[in-house]
Protein backbone atom coordinates (compact mmCIF):
# COMPACT_ATOMS: atom_id res chain seq x y z
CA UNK A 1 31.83 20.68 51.39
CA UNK A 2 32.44 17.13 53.25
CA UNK A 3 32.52 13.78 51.30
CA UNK A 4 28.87 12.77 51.39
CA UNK A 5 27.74 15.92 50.75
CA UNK A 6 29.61 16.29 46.94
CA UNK A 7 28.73 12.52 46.81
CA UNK A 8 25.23 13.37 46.95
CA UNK A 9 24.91 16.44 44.56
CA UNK A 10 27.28 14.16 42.22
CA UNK A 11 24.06 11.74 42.41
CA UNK A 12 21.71 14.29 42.24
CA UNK A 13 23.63 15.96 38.93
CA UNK A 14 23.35 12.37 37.28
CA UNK A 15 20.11 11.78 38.19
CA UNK A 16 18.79 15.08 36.63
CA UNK A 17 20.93 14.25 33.48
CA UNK A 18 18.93 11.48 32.88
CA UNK A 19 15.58 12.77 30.85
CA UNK A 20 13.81 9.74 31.77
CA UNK A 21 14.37 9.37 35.28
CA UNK A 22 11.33 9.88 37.75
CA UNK A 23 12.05 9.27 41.27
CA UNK A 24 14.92 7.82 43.33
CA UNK A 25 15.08 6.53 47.05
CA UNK A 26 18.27 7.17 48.46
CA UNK A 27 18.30 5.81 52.08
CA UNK A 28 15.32 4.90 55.44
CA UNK A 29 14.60 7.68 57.43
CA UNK A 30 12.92 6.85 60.78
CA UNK A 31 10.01 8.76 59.73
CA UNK A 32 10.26 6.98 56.00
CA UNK A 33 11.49 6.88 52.94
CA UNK A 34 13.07 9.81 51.21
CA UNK A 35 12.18 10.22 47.37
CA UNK A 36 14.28 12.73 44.91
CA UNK A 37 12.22 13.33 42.26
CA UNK A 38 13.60 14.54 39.29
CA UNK A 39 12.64 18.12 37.16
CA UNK A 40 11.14 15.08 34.26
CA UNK A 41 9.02 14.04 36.68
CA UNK A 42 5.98 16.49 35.80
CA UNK A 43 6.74 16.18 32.10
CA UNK A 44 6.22 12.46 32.14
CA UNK A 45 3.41 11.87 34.59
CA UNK A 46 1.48 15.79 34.78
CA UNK A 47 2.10 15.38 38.39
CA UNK A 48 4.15 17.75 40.36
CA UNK A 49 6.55 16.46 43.51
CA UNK A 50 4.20 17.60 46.13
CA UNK A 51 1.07 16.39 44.39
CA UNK A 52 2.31 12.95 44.65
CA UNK A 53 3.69 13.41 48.16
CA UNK A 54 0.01 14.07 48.91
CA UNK A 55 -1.16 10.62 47.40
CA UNK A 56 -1.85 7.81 49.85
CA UNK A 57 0.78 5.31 48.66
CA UNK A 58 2.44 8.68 47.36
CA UNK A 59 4.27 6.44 43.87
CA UNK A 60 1.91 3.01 44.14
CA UNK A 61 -1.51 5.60 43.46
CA UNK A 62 -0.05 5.75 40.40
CA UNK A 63 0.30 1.95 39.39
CA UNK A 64 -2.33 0.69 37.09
CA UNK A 65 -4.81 -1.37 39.21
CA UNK A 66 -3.94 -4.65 37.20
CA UNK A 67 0.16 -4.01 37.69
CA UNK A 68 -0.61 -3.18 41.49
CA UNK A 69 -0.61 -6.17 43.42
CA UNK A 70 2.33 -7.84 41.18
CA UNK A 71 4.38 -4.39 42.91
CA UNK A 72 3.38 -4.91 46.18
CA UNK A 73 4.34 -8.89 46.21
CA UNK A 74 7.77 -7.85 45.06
CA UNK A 75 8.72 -5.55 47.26
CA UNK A 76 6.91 -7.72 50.32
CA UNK A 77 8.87 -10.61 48.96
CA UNK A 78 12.65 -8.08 48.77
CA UNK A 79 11.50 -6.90 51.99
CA UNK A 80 10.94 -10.02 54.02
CA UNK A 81 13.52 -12.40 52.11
CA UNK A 82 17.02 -11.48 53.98
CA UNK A 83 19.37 -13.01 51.32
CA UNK A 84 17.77 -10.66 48.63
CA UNK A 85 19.25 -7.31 48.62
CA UNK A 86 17.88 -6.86 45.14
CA UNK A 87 14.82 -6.70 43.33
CA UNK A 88 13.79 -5.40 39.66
CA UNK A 89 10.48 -4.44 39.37
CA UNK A 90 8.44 -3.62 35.56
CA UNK A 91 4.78 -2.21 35.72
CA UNK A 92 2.73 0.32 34.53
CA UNK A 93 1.32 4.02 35.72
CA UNK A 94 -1.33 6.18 34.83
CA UNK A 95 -0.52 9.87 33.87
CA UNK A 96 -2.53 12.49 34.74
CA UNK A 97 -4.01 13.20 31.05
CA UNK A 98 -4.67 9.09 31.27
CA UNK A 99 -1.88 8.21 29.66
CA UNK A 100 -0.33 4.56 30.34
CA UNK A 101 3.49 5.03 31.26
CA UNK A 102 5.96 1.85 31.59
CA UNK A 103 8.41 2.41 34.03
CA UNK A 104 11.21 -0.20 35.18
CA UNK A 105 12.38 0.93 38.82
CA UNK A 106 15.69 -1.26 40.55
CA UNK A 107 15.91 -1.25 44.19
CA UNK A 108 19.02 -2.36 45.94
CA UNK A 109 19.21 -2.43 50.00
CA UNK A 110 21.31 -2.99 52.72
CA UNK A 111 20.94 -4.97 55.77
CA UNK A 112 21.52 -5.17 59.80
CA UNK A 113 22.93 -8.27 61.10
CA UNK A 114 19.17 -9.63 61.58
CA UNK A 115 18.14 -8.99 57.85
CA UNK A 116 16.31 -5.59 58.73
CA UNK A 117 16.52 -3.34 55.68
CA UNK A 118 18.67 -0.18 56.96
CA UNK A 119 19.55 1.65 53.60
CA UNK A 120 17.48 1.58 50.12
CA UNK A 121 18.46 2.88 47.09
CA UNK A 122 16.09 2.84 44.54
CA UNK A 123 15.17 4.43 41.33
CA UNK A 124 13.07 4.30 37.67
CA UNK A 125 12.85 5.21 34.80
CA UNK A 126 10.72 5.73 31.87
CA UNK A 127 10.97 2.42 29.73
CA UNK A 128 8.10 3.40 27.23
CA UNK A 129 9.98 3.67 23.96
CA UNK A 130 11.35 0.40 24.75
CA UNK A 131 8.40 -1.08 25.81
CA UNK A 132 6.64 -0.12 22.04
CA UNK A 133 9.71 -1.21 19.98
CA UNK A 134 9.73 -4.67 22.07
CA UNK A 135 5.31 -4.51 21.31
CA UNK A 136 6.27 -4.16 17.30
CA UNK A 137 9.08 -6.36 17.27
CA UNK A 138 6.75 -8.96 18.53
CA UNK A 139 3.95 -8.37 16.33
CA UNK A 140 6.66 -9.23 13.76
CA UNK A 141 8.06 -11.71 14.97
CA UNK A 142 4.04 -13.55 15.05
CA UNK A 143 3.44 -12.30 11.54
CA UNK A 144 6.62 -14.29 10.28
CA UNK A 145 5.62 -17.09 12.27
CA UNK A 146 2.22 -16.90 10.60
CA UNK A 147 3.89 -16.54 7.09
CA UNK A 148 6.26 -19.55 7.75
CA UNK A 149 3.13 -21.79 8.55
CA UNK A 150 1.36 -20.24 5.18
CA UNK A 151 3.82 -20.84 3.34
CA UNK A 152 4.69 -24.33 4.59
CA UNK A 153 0.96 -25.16 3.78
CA UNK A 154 1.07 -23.55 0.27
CA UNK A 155 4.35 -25.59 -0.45
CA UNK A 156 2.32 -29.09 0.38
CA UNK A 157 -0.57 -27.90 -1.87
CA UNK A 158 1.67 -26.64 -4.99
CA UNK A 159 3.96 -30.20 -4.84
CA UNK A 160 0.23 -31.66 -4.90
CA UNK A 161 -1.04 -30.01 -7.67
CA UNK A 162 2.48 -30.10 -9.33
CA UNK A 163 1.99 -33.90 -9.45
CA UNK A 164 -1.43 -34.26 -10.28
CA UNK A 165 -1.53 -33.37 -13.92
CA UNK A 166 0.83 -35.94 -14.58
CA UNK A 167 -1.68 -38.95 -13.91
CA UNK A 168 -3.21 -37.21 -17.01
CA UNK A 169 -0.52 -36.41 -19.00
CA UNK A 170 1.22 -40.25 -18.56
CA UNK A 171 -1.73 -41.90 -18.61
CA UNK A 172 -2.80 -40.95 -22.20
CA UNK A 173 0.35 -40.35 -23.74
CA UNK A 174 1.56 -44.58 -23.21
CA UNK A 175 -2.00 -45.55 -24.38
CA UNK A 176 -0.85 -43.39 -27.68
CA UNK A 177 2.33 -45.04 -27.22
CA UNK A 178 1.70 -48.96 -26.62
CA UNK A 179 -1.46 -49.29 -28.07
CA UNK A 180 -1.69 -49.81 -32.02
CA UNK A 181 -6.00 -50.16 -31.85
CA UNK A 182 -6.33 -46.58 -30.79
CA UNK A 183 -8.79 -45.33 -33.08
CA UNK A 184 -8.61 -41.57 -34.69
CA UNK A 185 -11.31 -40.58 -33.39
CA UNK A 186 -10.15 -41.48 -29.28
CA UNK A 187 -6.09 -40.28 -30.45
CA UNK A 188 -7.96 -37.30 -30.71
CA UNK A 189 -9.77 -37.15 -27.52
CA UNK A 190 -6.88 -38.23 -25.78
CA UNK A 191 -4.59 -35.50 -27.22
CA UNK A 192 -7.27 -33.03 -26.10
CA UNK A 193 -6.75 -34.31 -22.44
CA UNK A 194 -3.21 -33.92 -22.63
CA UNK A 195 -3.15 -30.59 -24.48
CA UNK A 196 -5.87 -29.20 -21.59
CA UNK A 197 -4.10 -30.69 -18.72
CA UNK A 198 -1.07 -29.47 -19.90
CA UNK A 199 -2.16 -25.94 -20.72
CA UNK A 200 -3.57 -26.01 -17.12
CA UNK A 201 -0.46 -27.03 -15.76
CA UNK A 202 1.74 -24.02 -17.57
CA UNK A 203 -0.31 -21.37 -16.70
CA UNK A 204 -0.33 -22.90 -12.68
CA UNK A 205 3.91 -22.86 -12.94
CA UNK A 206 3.64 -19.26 -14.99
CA UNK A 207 1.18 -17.75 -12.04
CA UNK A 208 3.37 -19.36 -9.49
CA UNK A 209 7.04 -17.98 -10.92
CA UNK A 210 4.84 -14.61 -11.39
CA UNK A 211 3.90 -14.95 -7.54
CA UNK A 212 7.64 -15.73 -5.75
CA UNK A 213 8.98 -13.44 -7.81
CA UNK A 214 6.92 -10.35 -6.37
CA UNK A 215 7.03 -12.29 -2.81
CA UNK A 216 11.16 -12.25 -3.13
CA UNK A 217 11.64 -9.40 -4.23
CA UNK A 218 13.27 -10.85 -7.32
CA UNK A 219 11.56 -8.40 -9.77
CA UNK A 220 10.98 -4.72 -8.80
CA UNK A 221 7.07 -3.23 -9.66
CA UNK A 222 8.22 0.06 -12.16
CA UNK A 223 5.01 2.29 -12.35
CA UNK A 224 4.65 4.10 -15.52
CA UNK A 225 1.44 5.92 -16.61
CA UNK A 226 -1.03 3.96 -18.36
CA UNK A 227 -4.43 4.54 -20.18
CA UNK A 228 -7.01 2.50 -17.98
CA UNK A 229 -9.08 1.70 -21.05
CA UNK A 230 -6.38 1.07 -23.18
CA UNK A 231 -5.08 -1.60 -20.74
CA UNK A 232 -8.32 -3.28 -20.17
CA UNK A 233 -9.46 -3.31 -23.94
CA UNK A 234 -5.85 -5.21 -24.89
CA UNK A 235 -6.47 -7.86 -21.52
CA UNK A 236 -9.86 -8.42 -23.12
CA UNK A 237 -8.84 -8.30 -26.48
CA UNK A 238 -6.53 -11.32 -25.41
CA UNK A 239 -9.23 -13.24 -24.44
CA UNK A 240 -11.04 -12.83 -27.23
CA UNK A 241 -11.26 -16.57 -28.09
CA UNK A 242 -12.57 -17.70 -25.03
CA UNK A 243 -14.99 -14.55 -25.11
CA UNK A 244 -16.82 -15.96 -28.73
CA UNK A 245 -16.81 -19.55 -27.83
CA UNK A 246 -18.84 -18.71 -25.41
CA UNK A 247 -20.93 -16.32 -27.10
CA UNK A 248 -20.01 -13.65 -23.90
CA UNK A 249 -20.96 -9.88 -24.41
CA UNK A 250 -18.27 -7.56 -22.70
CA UNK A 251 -19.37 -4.44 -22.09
CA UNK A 252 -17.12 -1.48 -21.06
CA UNK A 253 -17.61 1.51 -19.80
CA UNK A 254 -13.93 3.50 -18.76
CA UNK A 255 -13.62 7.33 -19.09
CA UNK A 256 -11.17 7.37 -21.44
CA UNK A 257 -9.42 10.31 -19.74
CA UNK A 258 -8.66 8.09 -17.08
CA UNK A 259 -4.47 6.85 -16.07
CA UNK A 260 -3.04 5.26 -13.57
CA UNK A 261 0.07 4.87 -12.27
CA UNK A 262 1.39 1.01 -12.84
CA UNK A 263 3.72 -1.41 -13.98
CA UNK A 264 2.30 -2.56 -17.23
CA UNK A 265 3.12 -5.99 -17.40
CA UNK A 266 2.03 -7.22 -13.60
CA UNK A 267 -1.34 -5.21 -13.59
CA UNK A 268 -1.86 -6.50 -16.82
CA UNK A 269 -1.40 -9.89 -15.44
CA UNK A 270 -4.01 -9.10 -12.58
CA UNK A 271 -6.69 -7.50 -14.72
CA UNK A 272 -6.24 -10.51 -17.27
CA UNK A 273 -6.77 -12.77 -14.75
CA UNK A 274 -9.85 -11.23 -13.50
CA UNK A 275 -11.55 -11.12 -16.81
CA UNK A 276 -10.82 -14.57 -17.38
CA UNK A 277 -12.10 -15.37 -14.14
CA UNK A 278 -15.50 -13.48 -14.90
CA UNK A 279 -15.73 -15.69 -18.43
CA UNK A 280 -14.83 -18.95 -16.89
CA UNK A 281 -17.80 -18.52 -14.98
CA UNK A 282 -20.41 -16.97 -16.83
CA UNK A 283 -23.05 -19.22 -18.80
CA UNK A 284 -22.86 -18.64 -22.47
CA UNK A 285 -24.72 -15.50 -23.82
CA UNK A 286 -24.67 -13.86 -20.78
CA UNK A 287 -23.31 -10.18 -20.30
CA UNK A 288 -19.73 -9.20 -18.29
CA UNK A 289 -19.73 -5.66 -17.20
CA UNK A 290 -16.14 -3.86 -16.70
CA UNK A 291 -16.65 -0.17 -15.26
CA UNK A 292 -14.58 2.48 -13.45
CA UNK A 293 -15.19 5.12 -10.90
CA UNK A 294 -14.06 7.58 -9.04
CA UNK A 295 -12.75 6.03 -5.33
CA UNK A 296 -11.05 9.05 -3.83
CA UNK A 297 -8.59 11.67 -4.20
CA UNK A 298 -6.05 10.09 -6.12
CA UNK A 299 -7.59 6.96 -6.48
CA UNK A 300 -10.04 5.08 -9.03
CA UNK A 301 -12.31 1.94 -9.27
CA UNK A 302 -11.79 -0.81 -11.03
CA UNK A 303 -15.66 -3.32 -11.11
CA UNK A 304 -15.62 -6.39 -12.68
CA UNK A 305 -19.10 -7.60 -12.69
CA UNK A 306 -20.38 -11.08 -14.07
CA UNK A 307 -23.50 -13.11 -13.75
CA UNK A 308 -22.22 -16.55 -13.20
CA UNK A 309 -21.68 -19.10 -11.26
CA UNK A 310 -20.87 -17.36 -8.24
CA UNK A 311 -18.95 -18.54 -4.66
CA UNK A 312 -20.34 -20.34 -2.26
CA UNK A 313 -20.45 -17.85 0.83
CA UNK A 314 -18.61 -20.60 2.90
CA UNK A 315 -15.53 -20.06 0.21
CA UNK A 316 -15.10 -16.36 0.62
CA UNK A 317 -12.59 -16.69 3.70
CA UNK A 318 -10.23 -18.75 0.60
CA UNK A 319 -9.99 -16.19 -1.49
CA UNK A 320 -6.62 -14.72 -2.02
CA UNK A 321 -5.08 -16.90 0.32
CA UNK A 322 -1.79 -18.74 -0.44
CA UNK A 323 -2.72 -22.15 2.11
CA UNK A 324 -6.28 -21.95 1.46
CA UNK A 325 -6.70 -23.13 -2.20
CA UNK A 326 -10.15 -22.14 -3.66
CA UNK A 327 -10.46 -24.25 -7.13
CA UNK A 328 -13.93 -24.68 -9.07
CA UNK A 329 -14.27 -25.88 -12.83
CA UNK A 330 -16.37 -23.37 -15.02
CA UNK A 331 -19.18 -23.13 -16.40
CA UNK A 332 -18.22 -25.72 -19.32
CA UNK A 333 -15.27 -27.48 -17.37
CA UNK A 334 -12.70 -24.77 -17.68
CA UNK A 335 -10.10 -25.72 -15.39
CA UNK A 336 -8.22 -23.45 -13.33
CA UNK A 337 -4.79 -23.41 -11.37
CA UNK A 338 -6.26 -21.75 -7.73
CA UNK A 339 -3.04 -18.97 -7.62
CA UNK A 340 -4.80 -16.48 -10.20
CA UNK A 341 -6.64 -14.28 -7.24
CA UNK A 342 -3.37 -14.81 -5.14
CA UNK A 343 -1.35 -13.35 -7.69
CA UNK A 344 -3.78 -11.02 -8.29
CA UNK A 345 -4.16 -10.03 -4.78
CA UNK A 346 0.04 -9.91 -4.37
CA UNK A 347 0.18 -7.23 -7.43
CA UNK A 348 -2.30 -5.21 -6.00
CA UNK A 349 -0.69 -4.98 -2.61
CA UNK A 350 2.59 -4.26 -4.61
CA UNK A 351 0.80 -1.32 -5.99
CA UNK A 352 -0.53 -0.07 -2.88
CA UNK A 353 -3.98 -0.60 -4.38
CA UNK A 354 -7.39 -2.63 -2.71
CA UNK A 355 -8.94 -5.46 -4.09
CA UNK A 356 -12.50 -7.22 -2.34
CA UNK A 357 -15.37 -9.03 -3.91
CA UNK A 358 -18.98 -9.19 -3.10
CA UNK A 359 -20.50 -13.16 -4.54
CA UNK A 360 -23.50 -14.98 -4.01
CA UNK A 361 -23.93 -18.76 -5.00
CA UNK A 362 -25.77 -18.34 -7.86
CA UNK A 363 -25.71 -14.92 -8.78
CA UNK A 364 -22.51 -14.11 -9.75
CA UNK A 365 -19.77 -12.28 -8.51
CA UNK A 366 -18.24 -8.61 -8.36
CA UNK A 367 -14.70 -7.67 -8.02
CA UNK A 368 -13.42 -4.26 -7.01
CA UNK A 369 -9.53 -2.93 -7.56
CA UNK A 370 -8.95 0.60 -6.24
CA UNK A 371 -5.47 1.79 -7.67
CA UNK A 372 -3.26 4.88 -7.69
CA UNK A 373 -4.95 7.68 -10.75
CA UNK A 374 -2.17 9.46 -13.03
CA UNK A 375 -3.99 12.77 -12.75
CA UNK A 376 -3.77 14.81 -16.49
CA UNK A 377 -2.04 18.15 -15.55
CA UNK A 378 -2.87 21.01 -18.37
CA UNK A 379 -0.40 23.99 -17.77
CA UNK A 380 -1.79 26.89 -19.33
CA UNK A 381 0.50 30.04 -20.07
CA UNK A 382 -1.11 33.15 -20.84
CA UNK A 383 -0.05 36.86 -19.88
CA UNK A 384 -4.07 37.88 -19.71
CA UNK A 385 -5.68 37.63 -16.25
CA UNK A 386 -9.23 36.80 -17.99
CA UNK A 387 -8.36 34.46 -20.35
CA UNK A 388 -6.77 32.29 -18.17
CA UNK A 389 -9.97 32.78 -15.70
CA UNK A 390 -11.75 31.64 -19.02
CA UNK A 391 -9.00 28.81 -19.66
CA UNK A 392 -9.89 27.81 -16.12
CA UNK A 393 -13.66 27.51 -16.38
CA UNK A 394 -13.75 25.62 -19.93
CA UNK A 395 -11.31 22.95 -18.73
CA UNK A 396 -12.98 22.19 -15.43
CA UNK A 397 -16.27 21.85 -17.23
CA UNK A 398 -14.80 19.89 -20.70
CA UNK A 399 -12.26 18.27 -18.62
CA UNK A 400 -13.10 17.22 -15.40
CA UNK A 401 -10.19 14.55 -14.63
CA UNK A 402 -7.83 17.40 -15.61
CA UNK A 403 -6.33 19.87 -13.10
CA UNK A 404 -5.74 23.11 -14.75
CA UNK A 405 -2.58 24.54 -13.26
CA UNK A 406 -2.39 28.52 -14.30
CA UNK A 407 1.09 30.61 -15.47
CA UNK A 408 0.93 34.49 -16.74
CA UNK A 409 4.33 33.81 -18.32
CA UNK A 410 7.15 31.80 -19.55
CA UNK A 411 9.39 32.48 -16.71
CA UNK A 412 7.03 31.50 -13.87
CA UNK A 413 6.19 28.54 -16.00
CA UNK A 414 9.39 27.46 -15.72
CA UNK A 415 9.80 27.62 -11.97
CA UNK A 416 6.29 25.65 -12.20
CA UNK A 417 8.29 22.97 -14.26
CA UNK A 418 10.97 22.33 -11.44
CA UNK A 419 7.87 20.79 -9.48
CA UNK A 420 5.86 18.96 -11.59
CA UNK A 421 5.71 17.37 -14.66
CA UNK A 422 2.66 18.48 -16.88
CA UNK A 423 0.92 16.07 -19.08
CA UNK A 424 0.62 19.00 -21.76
CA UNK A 425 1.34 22.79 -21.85
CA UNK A 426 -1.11 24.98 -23.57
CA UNK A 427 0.70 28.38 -24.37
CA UNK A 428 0.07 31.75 -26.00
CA UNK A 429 2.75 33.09 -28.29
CA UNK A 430 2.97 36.66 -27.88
CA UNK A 431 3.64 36.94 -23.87
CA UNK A 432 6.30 39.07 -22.46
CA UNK A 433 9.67 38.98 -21.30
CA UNK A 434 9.75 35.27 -22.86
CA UNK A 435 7.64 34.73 -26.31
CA UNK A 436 6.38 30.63 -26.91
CA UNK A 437 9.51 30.40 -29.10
CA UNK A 438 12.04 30.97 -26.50
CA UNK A 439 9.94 29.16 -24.01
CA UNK A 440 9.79 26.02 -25.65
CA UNK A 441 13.40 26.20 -26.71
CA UNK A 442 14.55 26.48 -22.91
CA UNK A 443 12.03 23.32 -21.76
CA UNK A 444 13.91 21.46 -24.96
CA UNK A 445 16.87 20.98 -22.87
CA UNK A 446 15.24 19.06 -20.41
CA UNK A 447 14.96 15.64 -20.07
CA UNK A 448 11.38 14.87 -19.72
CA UNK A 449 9.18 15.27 -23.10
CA UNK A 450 5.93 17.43 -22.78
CA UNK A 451 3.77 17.75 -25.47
CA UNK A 452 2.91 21.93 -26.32
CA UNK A 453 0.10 23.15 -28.49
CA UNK A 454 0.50 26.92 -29.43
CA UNK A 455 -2.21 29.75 -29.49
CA UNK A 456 -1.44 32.85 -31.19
CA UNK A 457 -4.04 35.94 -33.00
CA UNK A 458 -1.31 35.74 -36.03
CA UNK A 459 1.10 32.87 -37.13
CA UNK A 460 3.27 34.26 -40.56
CA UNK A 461 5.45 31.94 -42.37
CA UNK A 462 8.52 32.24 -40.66
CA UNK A 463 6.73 31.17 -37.07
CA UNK A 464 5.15 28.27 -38.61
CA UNK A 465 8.22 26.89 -39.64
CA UNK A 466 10.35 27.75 -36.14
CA UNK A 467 7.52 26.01 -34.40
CA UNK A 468 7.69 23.10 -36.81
CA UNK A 469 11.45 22.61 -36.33
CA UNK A 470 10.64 23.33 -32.84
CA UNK A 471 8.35 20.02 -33.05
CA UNK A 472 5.67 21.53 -32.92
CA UNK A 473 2.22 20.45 -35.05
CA UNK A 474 -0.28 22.08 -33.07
CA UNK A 475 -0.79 25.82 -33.75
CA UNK A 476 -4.17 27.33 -33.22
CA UNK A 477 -5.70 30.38 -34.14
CA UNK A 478 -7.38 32.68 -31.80
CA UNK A 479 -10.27 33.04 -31.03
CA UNK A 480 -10.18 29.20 -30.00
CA UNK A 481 -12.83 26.69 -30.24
CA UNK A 482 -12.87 25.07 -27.02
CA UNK A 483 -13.99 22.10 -28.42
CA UNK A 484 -11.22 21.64 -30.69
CA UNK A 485 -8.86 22.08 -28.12
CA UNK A 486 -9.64 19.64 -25.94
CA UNK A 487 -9.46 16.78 -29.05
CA UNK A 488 -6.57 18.14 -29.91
CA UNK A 489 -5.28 18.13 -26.09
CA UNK A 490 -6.67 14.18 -26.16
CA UNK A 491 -4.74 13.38 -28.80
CA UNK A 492 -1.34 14.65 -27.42
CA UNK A 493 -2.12 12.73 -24.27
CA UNK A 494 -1.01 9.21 -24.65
């Protein structure tokens, strides 16, 4: 084998080694150029060697039309410029299923003594990957820009509004100070402006430490299960002072079955804030409606529905936007701080949740939160294949937000327990291999708590009192009242 011969295959073995190589020119032939194409080529494009030989242009067919002429000016431009003997070239082709391709093909020539190209060498690659991480890292790179700006804006609003309350609270308080003719009745008056501007100006400085917090990272969101009703009712509950002066009716309608999965201090800050929100701007002795639905699987609905005030259509595009403020007085002057729907709209992100509106000037306004459901999981053990068909049935149709999840012993129940968690068991006693005594010993020694109700035809004394020590109060009787069971299944569920 002679020098240029091993040098070649040595070029050819390197090429091939290279998954996203394509094509390579090598040297000018009198008759033209000679292309290597490499065993990726048809993997990459859906073209085979000799399809593209065919081509008219054979490689520049496959250039996108808008990438085309920017090819063609480069290589005129390596071609007739003789102190150039190199020329990178990035564009785009067109695979045969239609896909888009970036390749980035370097060409290096030689050169007779009157600047004629003699030799080429030439070859590309498949710069795709790089092209899509260079895409996102851009995309990035404008969304921090955009933040920056946001933020920069938000910054100049907040040292506003920061500064504004004090007019109010220095104003009054050296009138109270330096002048002895203040009468009772205007010390009063006076200390009402100061207590409202500077109630105003807490809960601004709370929603804003709530807000960088979540933004910085500075606090982590820690999603427990929660009662959706039971966490409404107490945000309401704290309003309730606001809710009589104005005379407000609040009506709620949440399955009391339903949970989701939150941390109970920030989504207790956002539904707070959008009850609040819904009083602020209602008239007096109107109605606010709080429901849920189903959204999806694995989600729920959160309305809160008033019949206020409303926003201006031209506002909407403010909403929830840290450097466009939105800030309206109620109904009878309430004042308001402008973060509450940002924070609100920052802990719902944090939980992965939705939040939009629909408002009308006039006629009030609607807010919807979509947020992760804590599904109830009833794990039923029971050794007889019809009763748990009938365990099955009863639950789905008294229990609809429950999934039934079905064992025919304590063993498999067990391996069930390695996957999930169950919000309650419901067990018989008298199975085999494993009675509900040994069972409930063995899930003792785990870490996680589940609540167990027992079923058995007899309970004697001696039962009763292993269960009790056992923890467990619920022991019932068969044949079973369905009814019964599911209060007594509510009631374990907290």
């Amino acid at each position: 084998m002679n020098l240029d011969t091993e040098k070649s295959n040595n070029i050819k073995d390197l090429q091939e080694s290279l998954d996203d190589f394509l094509w390579s020119v090598t040297y000018r032939h009198p008759s033209g150029d000679v292309v290597q194409y490499s065993e990726s080529l048809y993997s990459i494009t859906g073209y085979t060697s000799a399809e593209i030989e065919e081509m008219p242009g054979r490689i520049i067919s496959l250039v996108l039309e808008d990438d085309r002429d920017n090819v063609k000016l480069k290589l005129a431009e390596l071609e007739n410029n003789p102190t150039n003997n190199f020329a990178r070239i990035i564009y785009r082709i067109r695979t045969k299923s239609n896909n888009i391709v970036w390749l980035k093909e370097k060409i290096k020539v030689a050169r007779d003594d009157s600047g004629k190209i003699i030799k080429l060498n030439k070859i590309a690659v498949d710069i795709s990957d790089l092209k899509e991480k260079e895409s996102l890292l851009e995309e990035e790179v404008s969304k921090l820009k955009r933040l920056h700006t946001e933020k920069d804006k938000f910054i100049s609003i907040i040292s506003h509004d920061l500064r504004s309350p004090f007019t109010t609270l220095l104003g009054f308080t050296e009138i109270l100070i330096n002048e002895d003719s203040v009468s009772v009745e205007e010390q009063n008056e006076y200390l009402g402006y100061i207590y409202e501007a500077s109630k105003t100006q807490l809960q601004m400085i709370n929603n804003l430490l709530d807000w960088s917090r979540l933004q910085t990272g500075r606090v982590k969101i820690d999603p427990v299960r929660l009662n959706l009703r039971t966490v409404v009712s107490n945000c309401v509950s704290s309003l309730t002072g606001e809710i009589v002066r104005k005379d407000i009716d609040v009506n709620t309608e949440i399955d009391e079955n339903l949970f989701i999965v939150a941390d109970e201090r920030y989504i207790d800050i956002a539904i707070r804030n959008l009850v609040s929100n819904a009083v602020k701007f209602s008239p007096n002795d109107s109605v606010i409606e709080i429901s849920s639905n189903a959204f999806s699987e694995g989600k729920c609905e959160l309305i809160f529905k008033d019949h206020g005030t409303g926003i201006p259509e031209r506002e909407h595009s403010k909403l929830f936007k840290i450097d466009e403020k939105y800030v309206r007085e109620g109904v009878n002057g309430e004042k308001g701080t402008g973060l509450g729907l940002t924070l609100v709209k920052e802990i719902i992100d944090k939980h992965e949740g939705k939040i939009w509106f629909y408002s009308q000037e006039g006629e009030g306004s609607e807010f919807h939160v979509v947020l992760n459901e804590a599904k109830n999981i009833i794990l039923i053990i029971e050794d007889d294949k019809d009763t748990r068909y009938l365990y099955e049935k009863k639950f789905n149709e008294l229990l609809p937000h429950y999934t039934v999840i079905l064992s025919e012993n304590g063993y498999s129940a067990m391996k069930i327990l390695n996957d999930i968690v169950p919000t309650v068991i419901v067990t018989d006693h008298d199975m085999p291999l494993m009675n509900g005594i040994q069972f409930i010993e063995a899930i003792r020694n785990r870490d996680t708590f589940i609540p167990v109700i027992v079923i058995s035809a007899i309970f004697n004394s001696e039962i009763k009192i292993k269960y009790e020590q056992l923890g467990i109060v619920d022991l019932l009787h068969k044949p079973i009242d369905y009814k019964d069971l599911v209060r007594r299944i509510a009631k374990n569920i907290k």
